[in-house]
N, C-alpha and C. Protein backbone atom coordinates (compact mmCIF):
# COMPACT_ATOMS: atom_id res chain seq x y z
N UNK A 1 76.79 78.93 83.24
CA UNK A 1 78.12 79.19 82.73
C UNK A 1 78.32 78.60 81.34
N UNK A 2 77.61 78.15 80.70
CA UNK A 2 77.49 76.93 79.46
C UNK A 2 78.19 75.94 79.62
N UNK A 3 79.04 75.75 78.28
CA UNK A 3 79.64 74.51 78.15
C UNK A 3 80.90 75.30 78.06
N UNK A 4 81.83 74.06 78.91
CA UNK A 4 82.98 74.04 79.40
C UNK A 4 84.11 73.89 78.35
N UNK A 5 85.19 74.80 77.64
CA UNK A 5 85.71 75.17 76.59
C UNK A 5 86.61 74.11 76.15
N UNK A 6 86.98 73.28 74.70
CA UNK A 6 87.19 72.41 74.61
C UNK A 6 88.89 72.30 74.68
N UNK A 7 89.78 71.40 75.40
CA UNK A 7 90.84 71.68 75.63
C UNK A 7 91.67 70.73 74.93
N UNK A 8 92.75 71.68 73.84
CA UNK A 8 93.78 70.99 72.64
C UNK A 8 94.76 70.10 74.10
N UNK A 9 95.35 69.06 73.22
CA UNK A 9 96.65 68.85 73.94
C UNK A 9 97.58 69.18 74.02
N UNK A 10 98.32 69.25 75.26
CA UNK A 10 99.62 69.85 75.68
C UNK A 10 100.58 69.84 74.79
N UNK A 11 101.26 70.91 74.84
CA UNK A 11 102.51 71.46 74.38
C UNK A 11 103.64 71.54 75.12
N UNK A 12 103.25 71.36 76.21
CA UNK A 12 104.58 71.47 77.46
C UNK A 12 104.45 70.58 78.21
N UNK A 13 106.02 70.24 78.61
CA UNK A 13 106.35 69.02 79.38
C UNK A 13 105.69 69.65 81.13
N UNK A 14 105.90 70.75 81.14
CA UNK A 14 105.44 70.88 82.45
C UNK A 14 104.56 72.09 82.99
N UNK A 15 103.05 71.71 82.86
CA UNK A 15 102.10 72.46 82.79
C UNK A 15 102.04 73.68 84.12
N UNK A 16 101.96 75.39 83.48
CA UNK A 16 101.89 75.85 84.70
C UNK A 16 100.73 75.96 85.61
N UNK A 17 101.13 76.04 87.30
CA UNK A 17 100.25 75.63 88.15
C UNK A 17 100.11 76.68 88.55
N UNK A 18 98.74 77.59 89.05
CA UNK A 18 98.84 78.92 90.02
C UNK A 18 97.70 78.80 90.60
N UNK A 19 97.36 79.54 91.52
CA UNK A 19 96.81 79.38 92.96
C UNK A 19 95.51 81.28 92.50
N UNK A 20 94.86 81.01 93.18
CA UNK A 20 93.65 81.83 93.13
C UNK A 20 93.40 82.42 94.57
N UNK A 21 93.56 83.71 95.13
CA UNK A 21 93.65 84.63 95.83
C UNK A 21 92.61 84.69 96.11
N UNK A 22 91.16 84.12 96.72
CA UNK A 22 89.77 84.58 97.46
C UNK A 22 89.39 83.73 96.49
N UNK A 23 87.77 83.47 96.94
CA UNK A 23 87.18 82.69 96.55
C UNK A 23 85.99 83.23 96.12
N UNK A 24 85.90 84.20 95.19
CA UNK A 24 85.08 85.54 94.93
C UNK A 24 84.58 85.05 93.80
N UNK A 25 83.01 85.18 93.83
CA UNK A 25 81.93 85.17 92.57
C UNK A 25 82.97 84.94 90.95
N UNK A 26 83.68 86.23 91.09
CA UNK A 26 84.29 86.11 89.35
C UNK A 26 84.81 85.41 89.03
N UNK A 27 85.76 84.83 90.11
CA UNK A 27 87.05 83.58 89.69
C UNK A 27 86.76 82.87 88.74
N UNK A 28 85.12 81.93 88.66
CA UNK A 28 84.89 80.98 87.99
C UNK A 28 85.39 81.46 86.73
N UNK A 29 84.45 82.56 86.32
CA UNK A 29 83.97 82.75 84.86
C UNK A 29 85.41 83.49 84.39
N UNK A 30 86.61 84.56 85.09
CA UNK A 30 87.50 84.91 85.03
C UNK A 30 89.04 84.26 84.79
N UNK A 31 88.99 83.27 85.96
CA UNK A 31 90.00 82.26 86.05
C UNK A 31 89.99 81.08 85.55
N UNK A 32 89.12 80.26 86.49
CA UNK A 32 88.73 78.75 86.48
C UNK A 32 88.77 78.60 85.01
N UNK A 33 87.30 79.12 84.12
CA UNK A 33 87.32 78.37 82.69
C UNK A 33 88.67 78.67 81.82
N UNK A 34 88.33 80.00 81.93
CA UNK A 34 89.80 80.46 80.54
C UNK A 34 90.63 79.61 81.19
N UNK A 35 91.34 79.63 82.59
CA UNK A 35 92.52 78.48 82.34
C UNK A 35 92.49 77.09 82.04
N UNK A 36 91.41 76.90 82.18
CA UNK A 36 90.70 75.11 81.45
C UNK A 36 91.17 74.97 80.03
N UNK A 37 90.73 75.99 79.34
CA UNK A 37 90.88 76.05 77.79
C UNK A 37 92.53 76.15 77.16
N UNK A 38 92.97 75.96 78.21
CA UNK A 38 94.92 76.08 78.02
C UNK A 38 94.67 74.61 78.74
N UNK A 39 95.87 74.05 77.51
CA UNK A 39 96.20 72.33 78.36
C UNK A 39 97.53 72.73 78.80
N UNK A 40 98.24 73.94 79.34
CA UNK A 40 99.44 74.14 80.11
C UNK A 40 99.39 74.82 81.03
N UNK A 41 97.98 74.64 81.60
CA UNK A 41 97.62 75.81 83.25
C UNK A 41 96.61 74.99 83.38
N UNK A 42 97.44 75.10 84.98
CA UNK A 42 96.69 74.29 85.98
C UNK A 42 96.00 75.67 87.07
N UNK A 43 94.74 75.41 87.50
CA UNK A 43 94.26 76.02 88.54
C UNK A 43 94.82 74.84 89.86
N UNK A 44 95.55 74.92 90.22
CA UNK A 44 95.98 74.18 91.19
C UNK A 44 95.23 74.24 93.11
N UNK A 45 95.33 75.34 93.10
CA UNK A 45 95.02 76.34 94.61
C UNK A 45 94.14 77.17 94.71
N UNK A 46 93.23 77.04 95.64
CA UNK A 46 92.35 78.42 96.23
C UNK A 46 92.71 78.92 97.85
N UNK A 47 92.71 80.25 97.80
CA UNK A 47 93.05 80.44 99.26
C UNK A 47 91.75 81.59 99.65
N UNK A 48 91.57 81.33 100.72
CA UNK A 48 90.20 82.24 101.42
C UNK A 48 90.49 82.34 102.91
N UNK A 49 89.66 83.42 102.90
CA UNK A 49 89.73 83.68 104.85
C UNK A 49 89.29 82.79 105.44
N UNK A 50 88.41 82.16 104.60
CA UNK A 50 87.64 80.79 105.69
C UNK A 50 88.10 79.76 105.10
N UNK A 51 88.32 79.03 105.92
CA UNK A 51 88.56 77.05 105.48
C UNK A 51 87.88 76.55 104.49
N UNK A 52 85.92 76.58 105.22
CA UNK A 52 85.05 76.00 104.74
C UNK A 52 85.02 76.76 103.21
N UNK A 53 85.12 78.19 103.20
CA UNK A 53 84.81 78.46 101.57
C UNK A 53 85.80 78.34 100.85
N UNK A 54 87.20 77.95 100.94
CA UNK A 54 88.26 77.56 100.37
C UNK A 54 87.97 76.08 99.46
N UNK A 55 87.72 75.67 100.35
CA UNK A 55 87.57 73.54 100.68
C UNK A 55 86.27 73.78 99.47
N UNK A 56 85.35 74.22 99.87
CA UNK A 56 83.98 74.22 98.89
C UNK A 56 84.19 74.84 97.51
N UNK A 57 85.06 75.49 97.52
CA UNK A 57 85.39 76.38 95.78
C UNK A 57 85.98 75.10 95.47
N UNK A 58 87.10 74.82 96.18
CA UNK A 58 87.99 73.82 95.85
C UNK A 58 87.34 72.69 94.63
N UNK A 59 86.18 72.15 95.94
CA UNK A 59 85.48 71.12 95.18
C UNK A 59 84.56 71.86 94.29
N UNK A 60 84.23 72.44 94.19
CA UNK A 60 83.22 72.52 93.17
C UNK A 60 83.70 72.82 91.88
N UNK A 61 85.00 73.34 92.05
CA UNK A 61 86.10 73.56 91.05
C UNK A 61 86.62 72.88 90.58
N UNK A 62 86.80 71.88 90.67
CA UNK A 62 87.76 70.43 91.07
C UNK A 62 89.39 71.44 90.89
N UNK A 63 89.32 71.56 92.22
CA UNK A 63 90.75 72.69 91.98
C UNK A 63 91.11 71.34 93.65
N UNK A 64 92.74 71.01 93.06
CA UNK A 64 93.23 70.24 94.06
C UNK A 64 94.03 70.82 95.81
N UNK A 65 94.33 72.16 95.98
CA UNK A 65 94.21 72.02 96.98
C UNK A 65 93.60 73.57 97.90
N UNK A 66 93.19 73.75 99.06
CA UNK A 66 92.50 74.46 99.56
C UNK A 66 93.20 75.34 100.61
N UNK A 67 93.18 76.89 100.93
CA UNK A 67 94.39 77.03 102.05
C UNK A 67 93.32 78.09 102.81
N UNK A 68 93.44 77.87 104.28
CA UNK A 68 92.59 79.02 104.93
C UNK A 68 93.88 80.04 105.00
N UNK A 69 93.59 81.33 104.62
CA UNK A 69 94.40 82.77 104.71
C UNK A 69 95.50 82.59 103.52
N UNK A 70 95.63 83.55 103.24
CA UNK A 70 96.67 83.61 101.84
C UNK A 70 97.99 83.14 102.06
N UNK A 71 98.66 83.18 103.51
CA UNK A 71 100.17 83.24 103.92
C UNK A 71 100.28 81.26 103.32
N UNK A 72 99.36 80.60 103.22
CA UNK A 72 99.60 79.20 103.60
C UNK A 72 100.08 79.02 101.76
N UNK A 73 99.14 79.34 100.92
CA UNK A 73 99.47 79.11 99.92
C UNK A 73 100.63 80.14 98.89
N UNK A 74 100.82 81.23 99.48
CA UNK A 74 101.77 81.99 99.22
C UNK A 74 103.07 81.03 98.81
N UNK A 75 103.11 80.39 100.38
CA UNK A 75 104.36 79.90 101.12
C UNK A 75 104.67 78.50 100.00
N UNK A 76 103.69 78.07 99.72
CA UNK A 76 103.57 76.75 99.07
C UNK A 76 104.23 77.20 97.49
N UNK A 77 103.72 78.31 97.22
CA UNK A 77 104.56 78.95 95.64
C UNK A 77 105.77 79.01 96.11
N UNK A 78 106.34 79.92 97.04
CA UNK A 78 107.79 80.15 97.50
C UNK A 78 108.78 78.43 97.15
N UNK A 79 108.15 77.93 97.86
CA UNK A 79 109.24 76.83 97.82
C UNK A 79 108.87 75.73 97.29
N UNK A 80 107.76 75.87 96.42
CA UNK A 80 107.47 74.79 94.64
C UNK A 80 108.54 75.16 93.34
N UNK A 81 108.93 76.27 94.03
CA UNK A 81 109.73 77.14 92.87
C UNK A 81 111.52 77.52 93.09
């Protein structure tokens, strides 16, 4: 994947957070980095059909939290907001 894109400092008091729908091959190179390279987006969430591949993107992502089935982290946007 190379090297990991270098990230300016924030501009906003309150960085946005969004959550990642499956835990599918592209995310990394699609989601994960480009939102690295913004210091006002957070990859916050991964959600997957399975636990274990949620939990494992999670970490390997350093993405902070993990949801088995989409309804869990849906729910978690609903009422962060």
């Amino acid at each position: 994947m190379g090297n990991p894109p270098r990230v300016p400092k924030s501009t906003s008091p309150k960085p946005l957070k969004f959550g990642i729908l499956g835990a599918a091959a592209i995310a990394p190179e699609a989601i994960v980095l480009p939102a690295r390279s913004h210091p006002d987006v957070i990859v916050y969430a991964v959600a997957a059909r399975s636990k274990a591949k949620a939990e494992s993107f999670a970490k390997k992502h350093d993405i902070e939290k993990s949801y088995e089935g989409y309804q869990g982290m849906l729910l978690w946007y609903i009422l962060s907001y």
